[in-house]
PDB file of N, CA and C in Angstrom:
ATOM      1  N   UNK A   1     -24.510 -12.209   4.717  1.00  0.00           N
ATOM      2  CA  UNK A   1     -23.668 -13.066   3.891  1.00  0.00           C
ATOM      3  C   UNK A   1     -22.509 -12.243   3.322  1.00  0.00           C
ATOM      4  N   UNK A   2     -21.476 -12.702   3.538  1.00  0.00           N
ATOM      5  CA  UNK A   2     -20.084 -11.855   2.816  1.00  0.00           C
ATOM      6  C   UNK A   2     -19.865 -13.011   1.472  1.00  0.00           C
ATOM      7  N   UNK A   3     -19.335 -12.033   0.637  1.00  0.00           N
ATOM      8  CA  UNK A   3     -19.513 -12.363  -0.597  1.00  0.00           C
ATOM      9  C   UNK A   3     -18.180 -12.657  -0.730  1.00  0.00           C
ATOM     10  N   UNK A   4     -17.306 -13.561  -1.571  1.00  0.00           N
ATOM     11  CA  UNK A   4     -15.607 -13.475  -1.422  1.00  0.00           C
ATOM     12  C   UNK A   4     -15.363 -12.879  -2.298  1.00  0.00           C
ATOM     13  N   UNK A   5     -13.832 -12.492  -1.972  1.00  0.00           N
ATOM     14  CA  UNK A   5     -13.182 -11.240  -2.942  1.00  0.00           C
ATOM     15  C   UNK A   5     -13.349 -11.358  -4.630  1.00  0.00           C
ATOM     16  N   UNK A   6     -13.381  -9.854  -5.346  1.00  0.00           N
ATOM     17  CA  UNK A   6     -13.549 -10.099  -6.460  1.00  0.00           C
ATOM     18  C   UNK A   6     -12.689  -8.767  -6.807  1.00  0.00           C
ATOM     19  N   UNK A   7     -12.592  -8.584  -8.403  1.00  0.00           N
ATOM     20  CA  UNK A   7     -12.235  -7.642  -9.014  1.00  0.00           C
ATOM     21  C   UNK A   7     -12.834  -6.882 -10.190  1.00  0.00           C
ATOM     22  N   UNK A   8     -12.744  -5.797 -10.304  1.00  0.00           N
ATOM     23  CA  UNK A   8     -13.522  -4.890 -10.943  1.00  0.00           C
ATOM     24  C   UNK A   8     -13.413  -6.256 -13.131  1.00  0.00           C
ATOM     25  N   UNK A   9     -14.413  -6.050 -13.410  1.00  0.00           N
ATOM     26  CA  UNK A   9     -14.235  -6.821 -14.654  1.00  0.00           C
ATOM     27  C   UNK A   9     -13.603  -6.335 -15.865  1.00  0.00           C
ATOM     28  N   UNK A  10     -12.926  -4.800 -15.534  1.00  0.00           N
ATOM     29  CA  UNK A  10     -12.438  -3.982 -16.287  1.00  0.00           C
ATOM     30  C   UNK A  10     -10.460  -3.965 -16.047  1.00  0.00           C
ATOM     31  N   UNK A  11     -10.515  -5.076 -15.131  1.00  0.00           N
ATOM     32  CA  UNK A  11      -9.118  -4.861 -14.491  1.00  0.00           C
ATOM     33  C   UNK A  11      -8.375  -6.075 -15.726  1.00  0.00           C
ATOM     34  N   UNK A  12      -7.400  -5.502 -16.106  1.00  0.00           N
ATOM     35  CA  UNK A  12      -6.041  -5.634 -16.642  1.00  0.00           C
ATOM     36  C   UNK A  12      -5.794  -7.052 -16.292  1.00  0.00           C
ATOM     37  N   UNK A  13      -6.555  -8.700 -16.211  1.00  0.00           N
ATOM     38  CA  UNK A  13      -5.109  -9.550 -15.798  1.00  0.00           C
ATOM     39  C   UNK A  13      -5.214  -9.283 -14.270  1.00  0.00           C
ATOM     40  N   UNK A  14      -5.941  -8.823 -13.914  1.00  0.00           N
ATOM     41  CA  UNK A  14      -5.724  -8.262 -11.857  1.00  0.00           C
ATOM     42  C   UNK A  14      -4.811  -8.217 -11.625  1.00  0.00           C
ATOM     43  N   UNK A  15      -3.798  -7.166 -12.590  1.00  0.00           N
ATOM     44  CA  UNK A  15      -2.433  -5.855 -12.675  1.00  0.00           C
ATOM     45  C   UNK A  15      -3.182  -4.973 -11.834  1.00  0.00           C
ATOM     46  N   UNK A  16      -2.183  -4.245 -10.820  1.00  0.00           N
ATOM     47  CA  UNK A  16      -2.743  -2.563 -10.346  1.00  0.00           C
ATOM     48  C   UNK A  16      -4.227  -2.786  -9.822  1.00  0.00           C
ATOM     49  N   UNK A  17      -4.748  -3.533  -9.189  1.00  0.00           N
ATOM     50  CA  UNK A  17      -5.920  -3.704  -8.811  1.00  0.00           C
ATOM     51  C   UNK A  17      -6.275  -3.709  -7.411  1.00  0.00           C
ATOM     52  N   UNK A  18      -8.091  -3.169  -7.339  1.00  0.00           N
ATOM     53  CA  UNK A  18      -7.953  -3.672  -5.729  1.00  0.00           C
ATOM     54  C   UNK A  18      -9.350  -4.521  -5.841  1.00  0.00           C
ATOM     55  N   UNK A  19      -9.496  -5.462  -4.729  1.00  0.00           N
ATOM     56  CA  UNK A  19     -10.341  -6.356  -4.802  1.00  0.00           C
ATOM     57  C   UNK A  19     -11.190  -5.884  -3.648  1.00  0.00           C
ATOM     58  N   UNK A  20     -12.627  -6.726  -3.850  1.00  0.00           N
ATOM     59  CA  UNK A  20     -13.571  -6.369  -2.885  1.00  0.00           C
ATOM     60  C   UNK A  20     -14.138  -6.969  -2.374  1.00  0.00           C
ATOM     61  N   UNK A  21     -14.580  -7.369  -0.501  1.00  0.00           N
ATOM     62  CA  UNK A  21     -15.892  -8.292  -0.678  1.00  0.00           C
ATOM     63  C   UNK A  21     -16.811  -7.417   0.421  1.00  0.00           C
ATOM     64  N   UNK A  22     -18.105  -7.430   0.154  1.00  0.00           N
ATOM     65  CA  UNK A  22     -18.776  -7.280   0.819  1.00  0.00           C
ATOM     66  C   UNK A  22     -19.978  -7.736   1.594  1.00  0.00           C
ATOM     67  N   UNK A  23     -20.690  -7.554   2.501  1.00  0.00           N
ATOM     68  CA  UNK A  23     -21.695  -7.989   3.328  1.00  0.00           C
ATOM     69  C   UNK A  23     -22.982  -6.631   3.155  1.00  0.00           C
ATOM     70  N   UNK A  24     -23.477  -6.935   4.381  1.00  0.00           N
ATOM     71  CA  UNK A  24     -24.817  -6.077   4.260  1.00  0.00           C
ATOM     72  C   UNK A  24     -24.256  -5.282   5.592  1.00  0.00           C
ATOM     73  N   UNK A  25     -23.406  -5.321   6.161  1.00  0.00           N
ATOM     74  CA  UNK A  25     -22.997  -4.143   7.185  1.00  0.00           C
ATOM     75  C   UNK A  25     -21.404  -3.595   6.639  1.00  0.00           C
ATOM     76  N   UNK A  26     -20.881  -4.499   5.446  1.00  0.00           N
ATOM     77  CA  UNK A  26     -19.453  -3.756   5.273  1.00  0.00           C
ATOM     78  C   UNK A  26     -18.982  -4.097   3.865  1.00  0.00           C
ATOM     79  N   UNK A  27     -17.846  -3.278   3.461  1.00  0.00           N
ATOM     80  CA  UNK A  27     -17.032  -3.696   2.163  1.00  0.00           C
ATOM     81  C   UNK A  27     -15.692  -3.477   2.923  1.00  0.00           C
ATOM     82  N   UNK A  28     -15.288  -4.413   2.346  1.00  0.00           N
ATOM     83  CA  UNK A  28     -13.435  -4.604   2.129  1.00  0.00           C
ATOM     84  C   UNK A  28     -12.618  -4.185   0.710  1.00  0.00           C
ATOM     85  N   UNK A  29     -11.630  -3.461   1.059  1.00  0.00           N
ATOM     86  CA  UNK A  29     -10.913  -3.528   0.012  1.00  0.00           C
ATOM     87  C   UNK A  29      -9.751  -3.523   0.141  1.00  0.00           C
ATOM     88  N   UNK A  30      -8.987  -4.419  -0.525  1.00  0.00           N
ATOM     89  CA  UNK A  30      -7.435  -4.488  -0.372  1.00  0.00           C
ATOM     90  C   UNK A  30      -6.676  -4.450  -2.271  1.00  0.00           C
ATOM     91  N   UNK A  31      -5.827  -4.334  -1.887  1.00  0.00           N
ATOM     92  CA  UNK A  31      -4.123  -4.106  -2.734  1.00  0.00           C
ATOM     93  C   UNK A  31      -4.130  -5.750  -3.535  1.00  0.00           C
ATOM     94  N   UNK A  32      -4.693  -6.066  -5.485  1.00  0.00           N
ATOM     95  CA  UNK A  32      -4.500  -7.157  -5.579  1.00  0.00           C
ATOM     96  C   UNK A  32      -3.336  -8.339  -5.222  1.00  0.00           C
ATOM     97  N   UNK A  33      -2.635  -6.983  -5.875  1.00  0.00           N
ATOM     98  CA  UNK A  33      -1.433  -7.117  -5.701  1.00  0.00           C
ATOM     99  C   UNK A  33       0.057  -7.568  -4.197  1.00  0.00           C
ATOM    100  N   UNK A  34      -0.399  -7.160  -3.414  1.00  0.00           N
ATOM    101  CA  UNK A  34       0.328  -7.168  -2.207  1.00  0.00           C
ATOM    102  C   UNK A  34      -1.159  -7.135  -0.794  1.00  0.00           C
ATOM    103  N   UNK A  35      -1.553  -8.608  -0.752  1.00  0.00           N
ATOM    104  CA  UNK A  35      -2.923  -8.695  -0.295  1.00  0.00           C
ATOM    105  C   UNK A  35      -2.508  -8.943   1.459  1.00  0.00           C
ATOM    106  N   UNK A  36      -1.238  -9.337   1.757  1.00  0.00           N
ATOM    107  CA  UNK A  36      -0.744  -9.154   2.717  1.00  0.00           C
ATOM    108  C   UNK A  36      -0.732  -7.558   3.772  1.00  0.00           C
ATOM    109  N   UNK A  37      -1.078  -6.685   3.381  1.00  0.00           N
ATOM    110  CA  UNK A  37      -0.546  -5.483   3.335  1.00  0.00           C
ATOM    111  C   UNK A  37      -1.692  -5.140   4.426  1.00  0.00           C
ATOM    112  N   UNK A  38      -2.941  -5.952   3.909  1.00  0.00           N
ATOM    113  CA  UNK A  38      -4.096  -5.515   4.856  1.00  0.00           C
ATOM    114  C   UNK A  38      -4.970  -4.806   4.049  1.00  0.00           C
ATOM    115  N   UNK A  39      -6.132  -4.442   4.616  1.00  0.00           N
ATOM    116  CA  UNK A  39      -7.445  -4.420   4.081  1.00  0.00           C
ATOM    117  C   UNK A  39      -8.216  -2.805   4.810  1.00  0.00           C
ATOM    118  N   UNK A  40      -8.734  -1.976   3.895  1.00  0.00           N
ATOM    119  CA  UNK A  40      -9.667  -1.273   4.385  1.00  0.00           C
ATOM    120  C   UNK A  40     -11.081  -1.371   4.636  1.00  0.00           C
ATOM    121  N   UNK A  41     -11.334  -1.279   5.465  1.00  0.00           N
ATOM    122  CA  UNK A  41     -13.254  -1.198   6.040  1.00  0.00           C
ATOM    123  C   UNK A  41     -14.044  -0.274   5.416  1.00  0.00           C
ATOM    124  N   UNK A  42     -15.032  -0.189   4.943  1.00  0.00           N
ATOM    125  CA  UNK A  42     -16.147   0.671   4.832  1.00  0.00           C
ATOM    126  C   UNK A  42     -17.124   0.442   5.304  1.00  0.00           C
ATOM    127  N   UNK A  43     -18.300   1.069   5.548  1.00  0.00           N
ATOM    128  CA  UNK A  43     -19.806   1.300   6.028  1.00  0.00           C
ATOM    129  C   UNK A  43     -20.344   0.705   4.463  1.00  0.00           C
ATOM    130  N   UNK A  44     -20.810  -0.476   4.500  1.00  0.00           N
ATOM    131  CA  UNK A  44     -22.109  -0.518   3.383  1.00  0.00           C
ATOM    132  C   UNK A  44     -22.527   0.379   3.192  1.00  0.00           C
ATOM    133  N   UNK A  45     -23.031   1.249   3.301  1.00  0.00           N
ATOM    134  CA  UNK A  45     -24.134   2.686   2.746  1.00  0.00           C
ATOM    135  C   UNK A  45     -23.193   3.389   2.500  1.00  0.00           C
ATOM    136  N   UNK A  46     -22.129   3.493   3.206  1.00  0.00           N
ATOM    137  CA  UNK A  46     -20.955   4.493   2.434  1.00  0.00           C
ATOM    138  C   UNK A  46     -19.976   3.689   1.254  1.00  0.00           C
ATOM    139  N   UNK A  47     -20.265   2.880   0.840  1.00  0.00           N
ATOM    140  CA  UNK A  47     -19.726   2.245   0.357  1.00  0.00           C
ATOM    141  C   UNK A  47     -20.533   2.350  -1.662  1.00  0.00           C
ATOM    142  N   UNK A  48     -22.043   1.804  -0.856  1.00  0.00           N
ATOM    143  CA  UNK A  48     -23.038   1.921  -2.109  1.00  0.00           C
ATOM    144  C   UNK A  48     -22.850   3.343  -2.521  1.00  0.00           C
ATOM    145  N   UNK A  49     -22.642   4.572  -1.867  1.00  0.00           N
ATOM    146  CA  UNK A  49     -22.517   5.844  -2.410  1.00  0.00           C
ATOM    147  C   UNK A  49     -21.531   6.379  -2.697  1.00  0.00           C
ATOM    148  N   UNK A  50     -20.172   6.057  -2.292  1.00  0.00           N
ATOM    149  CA  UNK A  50     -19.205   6.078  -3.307  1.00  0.00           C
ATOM    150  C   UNK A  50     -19.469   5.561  -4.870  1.00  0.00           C
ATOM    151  N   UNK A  51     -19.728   3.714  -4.601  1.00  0.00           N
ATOM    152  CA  UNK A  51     -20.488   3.073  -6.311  1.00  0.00           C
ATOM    153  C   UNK A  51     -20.726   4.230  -6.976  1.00  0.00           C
ATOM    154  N   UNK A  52     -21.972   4.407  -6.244  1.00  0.00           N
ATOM    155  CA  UNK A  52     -23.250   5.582  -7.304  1.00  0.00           C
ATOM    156  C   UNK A  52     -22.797   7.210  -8.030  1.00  0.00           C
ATOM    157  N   UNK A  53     -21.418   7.309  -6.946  1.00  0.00           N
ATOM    158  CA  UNK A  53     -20.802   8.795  -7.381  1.00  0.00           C
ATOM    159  C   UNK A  53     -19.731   8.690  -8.377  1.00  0.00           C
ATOM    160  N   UNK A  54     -19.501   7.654  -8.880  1.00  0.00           N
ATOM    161  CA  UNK A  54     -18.213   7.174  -9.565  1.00  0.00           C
ATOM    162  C   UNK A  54     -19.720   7.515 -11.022  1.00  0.00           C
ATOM    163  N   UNK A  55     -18.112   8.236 -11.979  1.00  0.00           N
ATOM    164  CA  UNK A  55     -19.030   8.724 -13.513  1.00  0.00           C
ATOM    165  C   UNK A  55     -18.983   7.728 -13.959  1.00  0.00           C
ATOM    166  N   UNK A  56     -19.966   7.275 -14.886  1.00  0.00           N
ATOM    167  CA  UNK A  56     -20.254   6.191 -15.966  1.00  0.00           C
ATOM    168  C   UNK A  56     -19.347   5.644 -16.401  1.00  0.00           C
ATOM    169  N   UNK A  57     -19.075   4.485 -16.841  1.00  0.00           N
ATOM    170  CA  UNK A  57     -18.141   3.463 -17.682  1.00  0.00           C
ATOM    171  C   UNK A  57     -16.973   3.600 -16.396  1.00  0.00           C
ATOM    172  N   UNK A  58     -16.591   4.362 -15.481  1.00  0.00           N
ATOM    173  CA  UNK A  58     -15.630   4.138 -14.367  1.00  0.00           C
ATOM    174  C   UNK A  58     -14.994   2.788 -14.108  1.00  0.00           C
ATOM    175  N   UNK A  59     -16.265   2.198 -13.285  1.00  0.00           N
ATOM    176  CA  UNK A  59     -15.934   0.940 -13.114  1.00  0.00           C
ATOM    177  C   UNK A  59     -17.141  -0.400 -13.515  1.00  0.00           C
TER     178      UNK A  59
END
């Protein structure tokens, strides 16, 4: 199941932001701002371990 795009709940107004959706084989992330621009891929598991390496209150 892909989840539709969202934004961090810490974002500004979704100013300067990037949005996300993910599945159980991938995450997306694109530019809130200029969503035309295109989208980066990640690996789910590389994705959850970026999450987990980000310091507290981050995001």
């Amino acid at each position: 199941m892909i989840t539709d795009w969202h934004t961090s709940t810490y974002s500004a107004n979704g100013a300067n932001c990037v949005e996300v959706r993910e599945s159980a084989q991938t995450a997306e992330v694109r530019d809130s701002q200029h969503r035309e621009a295109g989208r980066l891929s990640f690996p789910a598991e590389e994705w959850r371990a970026f999450l987990r390496d980000l310091p507290d209150g981050f995001c």
